[in-house]
Every structure is written in C-alpha cells, then in structure tokens.
C-alpha atoms as a PDB file:
ATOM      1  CA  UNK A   1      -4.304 -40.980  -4.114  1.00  0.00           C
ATOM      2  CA  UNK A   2      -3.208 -39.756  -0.416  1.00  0.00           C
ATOM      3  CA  UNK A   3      -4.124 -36.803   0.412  1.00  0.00           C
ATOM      4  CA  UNK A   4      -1.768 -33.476   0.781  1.00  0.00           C
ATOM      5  CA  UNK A   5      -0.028 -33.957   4.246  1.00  0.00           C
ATOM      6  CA  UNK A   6      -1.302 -31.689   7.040  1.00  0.00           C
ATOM      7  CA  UNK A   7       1.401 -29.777   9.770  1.00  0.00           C
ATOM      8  CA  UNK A   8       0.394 -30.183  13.436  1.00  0.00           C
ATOM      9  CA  UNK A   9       1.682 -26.679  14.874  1.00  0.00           C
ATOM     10  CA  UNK A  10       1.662 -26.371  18.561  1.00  0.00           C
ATOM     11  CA  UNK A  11       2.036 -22.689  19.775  1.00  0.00           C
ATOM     12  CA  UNK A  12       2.947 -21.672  23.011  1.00  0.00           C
ATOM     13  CA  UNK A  13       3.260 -18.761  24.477  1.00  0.00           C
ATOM     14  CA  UNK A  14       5.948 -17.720  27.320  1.00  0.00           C
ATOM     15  CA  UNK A  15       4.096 -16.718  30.534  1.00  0.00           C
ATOM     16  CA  UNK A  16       5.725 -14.386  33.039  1.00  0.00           C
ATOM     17  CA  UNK A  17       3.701 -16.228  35.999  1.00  0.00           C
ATOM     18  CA  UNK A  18       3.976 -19.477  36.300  1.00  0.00           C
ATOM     19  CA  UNK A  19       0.920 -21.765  36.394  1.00  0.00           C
ATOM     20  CA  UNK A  20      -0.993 -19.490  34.014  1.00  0.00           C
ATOM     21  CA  UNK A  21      -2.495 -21.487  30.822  1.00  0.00           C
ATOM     22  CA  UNK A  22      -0.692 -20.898  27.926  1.00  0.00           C
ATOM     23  CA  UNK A  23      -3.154 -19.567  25.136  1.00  0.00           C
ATOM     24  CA  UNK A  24      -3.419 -20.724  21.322  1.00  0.00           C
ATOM     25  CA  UNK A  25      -3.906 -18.787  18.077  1.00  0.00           C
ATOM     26  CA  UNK A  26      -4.804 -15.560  18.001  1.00  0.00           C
ATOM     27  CA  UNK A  27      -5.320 -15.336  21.896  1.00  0.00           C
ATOM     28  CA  UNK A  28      -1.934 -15.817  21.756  1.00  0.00           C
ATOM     29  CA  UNK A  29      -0.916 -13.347  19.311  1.00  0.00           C
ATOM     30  CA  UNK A  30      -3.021 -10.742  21.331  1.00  0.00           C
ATOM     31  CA  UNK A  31      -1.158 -11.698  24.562  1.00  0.00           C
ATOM     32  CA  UNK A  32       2.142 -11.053  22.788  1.00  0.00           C
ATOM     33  CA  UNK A  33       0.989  -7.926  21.276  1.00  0.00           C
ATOM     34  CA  UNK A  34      -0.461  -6.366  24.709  1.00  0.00           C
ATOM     35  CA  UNK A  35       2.001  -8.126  27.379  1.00  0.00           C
ATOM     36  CA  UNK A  36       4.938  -8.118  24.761  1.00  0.00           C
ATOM     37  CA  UNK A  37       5.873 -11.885  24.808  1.00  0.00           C
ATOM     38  CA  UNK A  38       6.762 -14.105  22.487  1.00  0.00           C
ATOM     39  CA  UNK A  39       4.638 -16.578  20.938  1.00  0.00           C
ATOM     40  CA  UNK A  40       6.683 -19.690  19.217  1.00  0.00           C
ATOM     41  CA  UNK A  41       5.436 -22.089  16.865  1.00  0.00           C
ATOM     42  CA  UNK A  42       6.586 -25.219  16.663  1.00  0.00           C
ATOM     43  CA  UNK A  43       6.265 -27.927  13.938  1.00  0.00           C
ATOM     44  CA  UNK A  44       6.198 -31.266  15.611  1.00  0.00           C
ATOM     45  CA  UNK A  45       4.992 -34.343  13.129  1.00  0.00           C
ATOM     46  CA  UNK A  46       4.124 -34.196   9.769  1.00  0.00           C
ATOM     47  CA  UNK A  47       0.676 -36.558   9.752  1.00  0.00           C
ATOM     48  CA  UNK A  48      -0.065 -38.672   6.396  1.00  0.00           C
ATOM     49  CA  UNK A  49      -2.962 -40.187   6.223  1.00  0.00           C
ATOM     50  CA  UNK A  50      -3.381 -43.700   7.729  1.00  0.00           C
ATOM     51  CA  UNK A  51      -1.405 -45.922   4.616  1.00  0.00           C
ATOM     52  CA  UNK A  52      -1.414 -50.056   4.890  1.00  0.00           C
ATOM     53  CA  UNK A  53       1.535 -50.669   4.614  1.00  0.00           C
ATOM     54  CA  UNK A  54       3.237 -54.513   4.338  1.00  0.00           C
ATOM     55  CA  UNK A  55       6.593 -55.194   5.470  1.00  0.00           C
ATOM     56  CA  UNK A  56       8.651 -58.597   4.850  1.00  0.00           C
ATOM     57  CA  UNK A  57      12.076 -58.976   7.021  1.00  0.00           C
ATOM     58  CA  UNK A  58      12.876 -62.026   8.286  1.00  0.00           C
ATOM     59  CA  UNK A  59      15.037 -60.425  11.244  1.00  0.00           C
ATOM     60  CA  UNK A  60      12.963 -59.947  14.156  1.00  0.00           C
ATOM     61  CA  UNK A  61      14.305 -56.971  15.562  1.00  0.00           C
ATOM     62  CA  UNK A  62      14.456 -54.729  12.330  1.00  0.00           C
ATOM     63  CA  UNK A  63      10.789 -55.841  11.920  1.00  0.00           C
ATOM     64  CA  UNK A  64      10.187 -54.427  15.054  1.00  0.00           C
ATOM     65  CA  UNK A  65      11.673 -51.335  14.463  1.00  0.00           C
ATOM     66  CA  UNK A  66       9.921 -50.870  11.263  1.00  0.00           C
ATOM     67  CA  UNK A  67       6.951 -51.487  12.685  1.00  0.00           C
ATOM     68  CA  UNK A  68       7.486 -48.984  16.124  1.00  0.00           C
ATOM     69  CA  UNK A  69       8.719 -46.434  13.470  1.00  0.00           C
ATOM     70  CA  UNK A  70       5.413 -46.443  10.785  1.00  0.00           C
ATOM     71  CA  UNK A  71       2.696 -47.434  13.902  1.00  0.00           C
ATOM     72  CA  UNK A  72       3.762 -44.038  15.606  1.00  0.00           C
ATOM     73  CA  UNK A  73       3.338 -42.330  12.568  1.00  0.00           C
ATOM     74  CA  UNK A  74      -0.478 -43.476  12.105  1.00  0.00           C
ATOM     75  CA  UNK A  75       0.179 -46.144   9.886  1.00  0.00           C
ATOM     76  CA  UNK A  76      -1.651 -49.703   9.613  1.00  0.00           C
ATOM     77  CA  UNK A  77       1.101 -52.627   9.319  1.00  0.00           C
ATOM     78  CA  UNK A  78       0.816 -55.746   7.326  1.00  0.00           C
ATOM     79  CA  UNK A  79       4.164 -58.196   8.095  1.00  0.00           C
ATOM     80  CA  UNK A  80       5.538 -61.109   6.707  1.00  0.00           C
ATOM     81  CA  UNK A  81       8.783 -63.381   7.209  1.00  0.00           C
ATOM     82  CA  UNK A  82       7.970 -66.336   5.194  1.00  0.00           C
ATOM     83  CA  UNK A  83       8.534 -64.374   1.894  1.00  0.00           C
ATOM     84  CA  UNK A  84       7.150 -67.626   0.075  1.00  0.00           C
ATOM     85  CA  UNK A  85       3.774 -66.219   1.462  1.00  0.00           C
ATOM     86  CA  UNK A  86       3.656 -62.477   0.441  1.00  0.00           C
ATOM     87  CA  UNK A  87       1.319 -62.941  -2.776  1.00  0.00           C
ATOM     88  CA  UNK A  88      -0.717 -65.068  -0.556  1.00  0.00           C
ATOM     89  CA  UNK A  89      -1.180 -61.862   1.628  1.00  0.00           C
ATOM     90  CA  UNK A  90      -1.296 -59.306  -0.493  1.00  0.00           C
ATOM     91  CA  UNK A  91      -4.313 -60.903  -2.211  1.00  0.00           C
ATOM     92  CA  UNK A  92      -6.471 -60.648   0.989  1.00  0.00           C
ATOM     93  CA  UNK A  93      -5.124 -57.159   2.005  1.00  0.00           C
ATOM     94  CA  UNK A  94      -3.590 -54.774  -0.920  1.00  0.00           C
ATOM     95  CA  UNK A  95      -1.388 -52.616   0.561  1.00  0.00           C
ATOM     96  CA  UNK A  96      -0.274 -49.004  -0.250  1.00  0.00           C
ATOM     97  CA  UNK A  97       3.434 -49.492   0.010  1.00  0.00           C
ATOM     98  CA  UNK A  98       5.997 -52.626   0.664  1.00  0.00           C
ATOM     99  CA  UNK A  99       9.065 -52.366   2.474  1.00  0.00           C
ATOM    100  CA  UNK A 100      11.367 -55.178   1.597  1.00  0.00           C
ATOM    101  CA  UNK A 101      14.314 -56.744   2.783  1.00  0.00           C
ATOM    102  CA  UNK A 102      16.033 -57.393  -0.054  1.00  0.00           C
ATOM    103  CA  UNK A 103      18.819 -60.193   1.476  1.00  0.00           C
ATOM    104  CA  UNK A 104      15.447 -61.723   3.080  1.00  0.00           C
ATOM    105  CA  UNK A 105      15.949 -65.882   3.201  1.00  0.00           C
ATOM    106  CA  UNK A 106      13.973 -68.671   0.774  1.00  0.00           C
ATOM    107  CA  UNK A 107      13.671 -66.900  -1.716  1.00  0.00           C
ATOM    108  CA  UNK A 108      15.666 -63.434  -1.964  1.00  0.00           C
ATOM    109  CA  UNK A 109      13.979 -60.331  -1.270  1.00  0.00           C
ATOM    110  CA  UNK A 110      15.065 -59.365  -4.582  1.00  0.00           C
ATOM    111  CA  UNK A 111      13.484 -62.253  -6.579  1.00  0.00           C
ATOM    112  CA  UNK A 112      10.344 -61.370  -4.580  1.00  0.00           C
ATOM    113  CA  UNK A 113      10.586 -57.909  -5.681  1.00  0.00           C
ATOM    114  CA  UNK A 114      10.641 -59.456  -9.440  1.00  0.00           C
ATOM    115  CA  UNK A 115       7.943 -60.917  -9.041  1.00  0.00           C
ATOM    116  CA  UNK A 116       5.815 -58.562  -7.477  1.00  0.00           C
ATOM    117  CA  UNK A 117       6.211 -55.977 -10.320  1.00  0.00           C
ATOM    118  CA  UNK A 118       5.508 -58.261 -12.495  1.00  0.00           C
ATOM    119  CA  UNK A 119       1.872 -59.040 -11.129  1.00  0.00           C
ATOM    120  CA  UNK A 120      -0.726 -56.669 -12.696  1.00  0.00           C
ATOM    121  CA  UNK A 121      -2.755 -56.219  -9.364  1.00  0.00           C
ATOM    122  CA  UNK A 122       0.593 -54.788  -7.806  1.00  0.00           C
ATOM    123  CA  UNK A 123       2.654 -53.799 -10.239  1.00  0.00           C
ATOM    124  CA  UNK A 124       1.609 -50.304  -9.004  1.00  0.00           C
ATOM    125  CA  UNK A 125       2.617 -51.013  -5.784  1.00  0.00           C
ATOM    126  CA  UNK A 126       5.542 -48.541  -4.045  1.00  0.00           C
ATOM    127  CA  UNK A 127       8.296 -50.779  -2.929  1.00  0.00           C
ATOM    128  CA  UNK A 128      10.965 -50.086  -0.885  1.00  0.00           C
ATOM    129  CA  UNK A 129      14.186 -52.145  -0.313  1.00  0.00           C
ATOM    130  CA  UNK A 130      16.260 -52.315   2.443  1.00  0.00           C
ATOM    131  CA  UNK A 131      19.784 -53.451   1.641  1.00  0.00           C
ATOM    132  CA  UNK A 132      23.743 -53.690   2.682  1.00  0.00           C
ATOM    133  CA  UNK A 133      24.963 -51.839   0.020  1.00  0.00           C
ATOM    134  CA  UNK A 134      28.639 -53.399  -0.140  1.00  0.00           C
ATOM    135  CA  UNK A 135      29.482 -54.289  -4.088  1.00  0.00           C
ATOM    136  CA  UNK A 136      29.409 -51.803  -6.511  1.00  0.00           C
ATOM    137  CA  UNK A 137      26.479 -51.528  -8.740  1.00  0.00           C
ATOM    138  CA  UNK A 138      24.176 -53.004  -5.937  1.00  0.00           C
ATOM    139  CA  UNK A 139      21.429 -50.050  -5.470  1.00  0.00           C
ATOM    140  CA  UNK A 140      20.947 -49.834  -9.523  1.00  0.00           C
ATOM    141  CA  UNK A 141      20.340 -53.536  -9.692  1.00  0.00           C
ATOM    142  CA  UNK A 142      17.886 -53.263  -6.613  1.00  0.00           C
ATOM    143  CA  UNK A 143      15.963 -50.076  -8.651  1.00  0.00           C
ATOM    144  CA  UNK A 144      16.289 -51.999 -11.843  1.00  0.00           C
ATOM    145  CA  UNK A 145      15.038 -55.307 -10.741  1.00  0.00           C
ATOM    146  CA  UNK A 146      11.616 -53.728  -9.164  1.00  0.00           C
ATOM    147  CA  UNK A 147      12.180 -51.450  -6.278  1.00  0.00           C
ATOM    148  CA  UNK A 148      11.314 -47.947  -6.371  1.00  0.00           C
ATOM    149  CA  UNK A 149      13.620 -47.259  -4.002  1.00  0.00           C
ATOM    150  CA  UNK A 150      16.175 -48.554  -1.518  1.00  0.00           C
ATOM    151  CA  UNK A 151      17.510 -47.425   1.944  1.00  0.00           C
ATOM    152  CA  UNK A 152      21.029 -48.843   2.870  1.00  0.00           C
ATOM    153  CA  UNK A 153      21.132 -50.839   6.180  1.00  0.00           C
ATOM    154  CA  UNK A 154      22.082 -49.985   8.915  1.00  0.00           C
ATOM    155  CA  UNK A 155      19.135 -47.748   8.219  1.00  0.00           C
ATOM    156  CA  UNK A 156      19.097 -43.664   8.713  1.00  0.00           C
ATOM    157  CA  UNK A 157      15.415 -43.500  10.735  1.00  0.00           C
ATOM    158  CA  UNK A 158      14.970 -39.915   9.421  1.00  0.00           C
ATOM    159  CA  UNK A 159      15.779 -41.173   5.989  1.00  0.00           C
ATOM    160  CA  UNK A 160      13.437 -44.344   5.634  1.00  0.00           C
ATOM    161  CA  UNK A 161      10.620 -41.642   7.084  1.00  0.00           C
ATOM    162  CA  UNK A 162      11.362 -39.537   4.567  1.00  0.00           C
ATOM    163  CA  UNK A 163      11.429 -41.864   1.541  1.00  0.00           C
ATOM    164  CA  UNK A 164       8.347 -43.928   3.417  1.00  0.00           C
ATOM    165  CA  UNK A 165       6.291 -40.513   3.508  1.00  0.00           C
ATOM    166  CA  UNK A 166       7.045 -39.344  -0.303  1.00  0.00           C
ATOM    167  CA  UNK A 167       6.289 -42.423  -1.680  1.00  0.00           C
ATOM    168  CA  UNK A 168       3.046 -42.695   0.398  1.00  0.00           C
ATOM    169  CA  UNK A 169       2.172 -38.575  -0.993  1.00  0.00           C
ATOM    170  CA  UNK A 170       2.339 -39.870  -4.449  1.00  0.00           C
END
C-alpha cells in the first residue's frame, strides 16, 4: 500500500527591496505581520512515492512521452514493445501499475490485458489502457476485458497523471 501523498508548498514572500532573501514559514508570516506584505503559498507537485511502473507501447515516441511524464514525477519505469515478452518481465520485476497500449502489434494490447488478469501473481496489478476510442462500446470492452481503466489517445497529460496517481494511492 502507497503511502498518503505529501504537498510540496513553496512560500514566498514579496520583498519591497530587491535582493533581500525571501523567508519561509513562520519567518515569513512574521515579516507579513510587522512589514505588512503578503506571503503566498503555492502548491507546485503533488509527490507519490517512487511506484515501478511497466509500460508496453510499441510507438516510440508515445513511449517516450510516457516515460518523460512518470520519470519527472519520481517514478521508476519498466518498458516493453515486444508485448510477446511482458510476462517474461514482469516475472523478474513486479510492477505497481501497467500502462498499456491497447492497439499494441503481435498480439493486441487487449489480449495481453486478458491475460494478465488472468495470472494470479498479477491479477492485482493496476492496468491502464491507452486507446482510440472510435466505435461505440470500445472503453466498456477495454474495462471489461481487464483494464482498470483507460485514457483515450491522443492523451490529456493532466488526465493520464491524474488516473496514473489514483491508481498508484490505492
């Protein structure tokens, strides 16, 4: 179980001379309260703790951005494009979540979902698919065949943060 995510808060306060430090906490809050400036606080990055994560996308550039996109955020990445391989990986290095391209090549991302869930070792296992979401009926047969989730492509960064960071609190 991850932990309860922490808020990094930077506060600053605004200086009437320029080049003076800018104090933190409570030294701030007592240079407001005796120079009558205002101190702001602002949230910057909501930090998970470090997750493995394993992602399998054949396409090299939404791999990369995957990657970029979890990496900054703390996270440890697993990858894979030969999705004939992914059992095969997860056996040497379990991971905490699996972001899949469902319309990945060989077999189809969705067939690997299948199978994953049905696996006892990582059945467990958060997973994630990424899909064009053109025909009707498409996300509920993604969901129902073994994803917990699934992100339409192109993808919405803030979104697949968001759904990567509340399946990683659970």
């Amino acid at each position: 179980m991850i932990p309860t995510q922490e808020m990094i808060t930077i506060e600053r306060s605004l200086l009437a001379r320029k080049g003076d430090a800018a104090p933190v906490g409570r030294s701030a809050d007592r240079l407001e309260n005796s120079m009558g400036l205002q101190t702001i606080s602002t949230p910057i990055m909501e930090v998970a703790p470090s997750a493995e994560i394993l992602i399998v996308e054949d396409n090299r550039l939404n791999l990369k951005l995957y990657r970029d996109l979890l990496e900054v955020r703390g996270h440890q990445i697993a990858q894979s494009s030969d999705v004939n391989r992914i059992l095969s990986a997860m056996r040497l290095s379990r991971p905490d979540l699996i972001v899949v391209d469902i319309c990945a090549p060989g077999r189809a991302g969705l067939e690997i979902a299948r199978q994953i869930k049905r696996e006892p070792d990582f059945c467990e296992i958060p997973m994630i698919g990424i899909a064009e979401l053109h025909r009707e009926g498409a996300k509920a047969e993604i969901l129902k065949d073994g994803c917990d989730a699934c992100i339409a492509k192109p993808i919405s960064v803030p979104e697949f943060l968001r759904v990567v960071e509340n399946y990683l609190k659970q």
